[in-house]
Protein backbone atom coordinates (compact mmCIF):
# COMPACT_ATOMS: atom_id res chain seq x y z
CA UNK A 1 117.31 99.83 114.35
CA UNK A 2 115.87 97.63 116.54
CA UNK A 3 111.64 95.91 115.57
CA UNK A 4 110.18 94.06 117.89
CA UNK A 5 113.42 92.33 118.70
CA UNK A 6 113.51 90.91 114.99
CA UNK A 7 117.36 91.30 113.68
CA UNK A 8 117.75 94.48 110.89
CA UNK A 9 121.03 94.49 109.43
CA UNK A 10 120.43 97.24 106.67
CA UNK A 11 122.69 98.13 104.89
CA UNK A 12 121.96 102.05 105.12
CA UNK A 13 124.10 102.68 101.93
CA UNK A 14 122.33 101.01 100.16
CA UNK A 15 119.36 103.24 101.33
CA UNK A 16 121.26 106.14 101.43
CA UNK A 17 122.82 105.75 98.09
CA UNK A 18 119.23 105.19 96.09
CA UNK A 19 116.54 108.12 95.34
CA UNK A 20 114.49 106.40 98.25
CA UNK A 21 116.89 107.15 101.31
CA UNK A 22 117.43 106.06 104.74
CA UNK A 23 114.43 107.05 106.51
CA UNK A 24 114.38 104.44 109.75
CA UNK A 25 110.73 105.68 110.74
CA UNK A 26 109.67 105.13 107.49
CA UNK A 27 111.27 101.77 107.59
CA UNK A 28 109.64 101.16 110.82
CA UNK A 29 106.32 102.22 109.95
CA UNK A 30 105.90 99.84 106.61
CA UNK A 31 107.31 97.06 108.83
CA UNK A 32 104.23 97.89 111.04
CA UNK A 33 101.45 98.00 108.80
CA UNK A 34 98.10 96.40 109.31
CA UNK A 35 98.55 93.99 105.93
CA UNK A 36 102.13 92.82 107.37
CA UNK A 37 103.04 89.27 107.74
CA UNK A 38 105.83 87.34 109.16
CA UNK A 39 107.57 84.53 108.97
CA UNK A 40 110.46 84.41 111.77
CA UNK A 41 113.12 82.16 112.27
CA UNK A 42 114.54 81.71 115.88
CA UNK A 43 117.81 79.91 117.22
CA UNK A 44 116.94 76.49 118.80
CA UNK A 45 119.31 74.91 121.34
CA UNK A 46 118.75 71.39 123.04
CA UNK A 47 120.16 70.73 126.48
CA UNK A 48 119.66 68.40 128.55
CA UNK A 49 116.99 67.25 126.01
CA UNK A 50 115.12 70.07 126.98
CA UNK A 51 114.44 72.66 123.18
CA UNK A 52 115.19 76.24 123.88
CA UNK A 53 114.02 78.59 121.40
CA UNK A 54 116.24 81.62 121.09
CA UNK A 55 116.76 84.81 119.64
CA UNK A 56 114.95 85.44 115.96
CA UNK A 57 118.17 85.14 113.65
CA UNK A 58 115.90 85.77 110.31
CA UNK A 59 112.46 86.82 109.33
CA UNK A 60 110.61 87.34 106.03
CA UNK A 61 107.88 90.33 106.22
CA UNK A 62 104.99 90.40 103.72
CA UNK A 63 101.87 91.12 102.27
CA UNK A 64 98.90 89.75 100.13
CA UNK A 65 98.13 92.64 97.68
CA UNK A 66 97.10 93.15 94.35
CA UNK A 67 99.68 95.05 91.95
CA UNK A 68 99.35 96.29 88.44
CA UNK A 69 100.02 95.10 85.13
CA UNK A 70 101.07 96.53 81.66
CA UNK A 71 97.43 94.97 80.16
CA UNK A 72 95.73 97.15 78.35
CA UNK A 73 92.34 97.19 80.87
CA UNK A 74 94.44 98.41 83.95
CA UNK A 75 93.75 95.04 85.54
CA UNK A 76 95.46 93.88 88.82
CA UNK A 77 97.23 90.74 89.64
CA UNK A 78 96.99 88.42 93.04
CA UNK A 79 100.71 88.98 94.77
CA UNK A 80 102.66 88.31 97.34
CA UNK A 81 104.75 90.97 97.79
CA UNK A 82 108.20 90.52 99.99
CA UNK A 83 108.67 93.91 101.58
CA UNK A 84 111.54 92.71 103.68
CA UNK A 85 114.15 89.58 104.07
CA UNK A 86 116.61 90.05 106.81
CA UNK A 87 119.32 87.62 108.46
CA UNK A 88 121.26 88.06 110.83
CA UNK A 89 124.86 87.60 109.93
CA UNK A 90 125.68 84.50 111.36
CA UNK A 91 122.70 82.81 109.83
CA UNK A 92 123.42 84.21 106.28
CA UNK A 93 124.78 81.48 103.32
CA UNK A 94 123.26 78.32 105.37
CA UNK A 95 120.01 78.27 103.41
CA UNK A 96 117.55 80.24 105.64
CA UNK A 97 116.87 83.09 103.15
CA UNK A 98 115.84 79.87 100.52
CA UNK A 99 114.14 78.40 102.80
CA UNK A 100 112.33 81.67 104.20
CA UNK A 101 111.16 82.83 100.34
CA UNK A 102 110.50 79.39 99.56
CA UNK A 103 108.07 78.94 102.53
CA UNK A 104 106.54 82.61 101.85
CA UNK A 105 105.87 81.61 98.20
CA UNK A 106 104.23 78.24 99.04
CA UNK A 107 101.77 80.52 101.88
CA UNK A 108 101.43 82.59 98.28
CA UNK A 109 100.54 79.60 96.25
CA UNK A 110 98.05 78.66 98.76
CA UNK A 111 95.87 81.55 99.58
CA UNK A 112 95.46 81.55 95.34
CA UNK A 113 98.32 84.32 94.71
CA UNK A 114 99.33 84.16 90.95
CA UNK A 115 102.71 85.79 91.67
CA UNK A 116 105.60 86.38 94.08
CA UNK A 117 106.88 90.07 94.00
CA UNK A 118 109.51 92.20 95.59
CA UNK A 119 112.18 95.20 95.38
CA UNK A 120 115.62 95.09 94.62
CA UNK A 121 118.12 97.71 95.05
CA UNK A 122 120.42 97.59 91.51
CA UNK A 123 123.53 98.05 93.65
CA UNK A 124 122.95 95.20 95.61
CA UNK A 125 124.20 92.35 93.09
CA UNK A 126 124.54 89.79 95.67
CA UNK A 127 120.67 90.07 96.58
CA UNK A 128 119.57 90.02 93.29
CA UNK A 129 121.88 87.30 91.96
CA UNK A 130 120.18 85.52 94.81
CA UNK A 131 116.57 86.10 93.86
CA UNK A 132 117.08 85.95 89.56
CA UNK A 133 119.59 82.91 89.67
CA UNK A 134 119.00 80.87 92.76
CA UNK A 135 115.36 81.41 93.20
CA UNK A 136 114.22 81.87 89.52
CA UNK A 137 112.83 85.85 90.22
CA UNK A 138 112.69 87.92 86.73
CA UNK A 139 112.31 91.38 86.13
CA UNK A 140 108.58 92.35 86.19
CA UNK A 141 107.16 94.03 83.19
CA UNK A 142 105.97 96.80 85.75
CA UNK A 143 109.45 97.03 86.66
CA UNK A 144 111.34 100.46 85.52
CA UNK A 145 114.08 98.61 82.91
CA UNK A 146 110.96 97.36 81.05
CA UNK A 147 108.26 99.97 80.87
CA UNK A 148 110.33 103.42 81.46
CA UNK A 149 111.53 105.25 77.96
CA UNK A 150 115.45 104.42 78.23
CA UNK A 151 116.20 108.20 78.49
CA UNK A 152 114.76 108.35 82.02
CA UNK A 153 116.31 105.13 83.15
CA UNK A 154 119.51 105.68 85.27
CA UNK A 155 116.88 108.04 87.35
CA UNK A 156 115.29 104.40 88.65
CA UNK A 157 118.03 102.64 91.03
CA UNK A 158 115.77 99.72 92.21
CA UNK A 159 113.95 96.75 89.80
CA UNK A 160 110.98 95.23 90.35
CA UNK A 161 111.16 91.50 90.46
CA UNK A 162 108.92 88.53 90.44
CA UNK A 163 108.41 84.86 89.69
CA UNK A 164 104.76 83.69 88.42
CA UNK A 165 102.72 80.40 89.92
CA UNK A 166 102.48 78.17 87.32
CA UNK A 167 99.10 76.11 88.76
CA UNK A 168 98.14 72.64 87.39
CA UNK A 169 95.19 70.75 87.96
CA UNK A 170 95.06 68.66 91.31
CA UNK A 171 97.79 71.19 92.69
């Protein structure tokens, strides 16, 4: 699937396999809403000590929203919600990704966000060993493992996972 010439490596299994599905106009029309932001890393060559910038090998896609809590006065929380992460595969395990979620977070932390948020497929271990142990994600309390009645639970395949903004004064 090709978006605006950004690389998108899915892994359709792991769409395929989940309740959501592989639906690539779906995909392509939540990569095109009006709230979507980007952050898109490109290739940069120097010859002659002239900088070419190249092909996108990376991007981050979100949006500012507000998402729900379990309080008891149905209040809304400031978020940054990742919708997408995608790198191409030669620019995977080099630090992009970090750098790319790290860089979308601070953007979060600026515009007043109180929390980072995003999607994880259960099946994909590697992604969320990435976000929980090298970037410090949790499981949400909105998430399915912590507000759904453990009978229902193997009928959610995806957790919900974010990482708070702890704000101090002169921040």
């Amino acid at each position: 699937m090709d978006f605006i010439g950004l690389p998108t490596n899915y892994d359709c299994d792991d769409y395929e396999n989940s309740s959501i599905g592989w639906n690539p106009s779906e995909k392509l029309k939540e990569l095109s809403e009006a709230g979507a932001r980007y952050l898109i890393a490109r290739q940069v060559h120097t010859i002659n000590n002239n900088v070419i910038i190249g092909n996108p090998i990376g991007f981050v896609m979100f949006q500012f929203t507000f998402e729900e809590t379990m309080a008891d006065d149905d209040s809304k929380i400031e978020t940054i919600y990742c919708y997408e992460i995608q790198l191409t595969e030669e620019a995977r395990n080099k630090g992009l990704g970090t750098f790319l979620m790290n860089t979308m977070e601070r953007i979060g932390r600026y515009f007043g966000m109180k929390k980072s948020m995003l999607t994880a497929f259960k099946e994909n271990t590697a992604a969320l060993n990435f976000y929980c142990n090298h970037l410090g994600y949790e499981i949400d309390e909105i998430s399915p493992s912590r507000c759904v009645d453990p009978e229902y639970i193997d009928d959610y395949d995806y957790e919900i996972l974010s990482k708070r903004y702890e704000y101090r004064l002169g921040s």
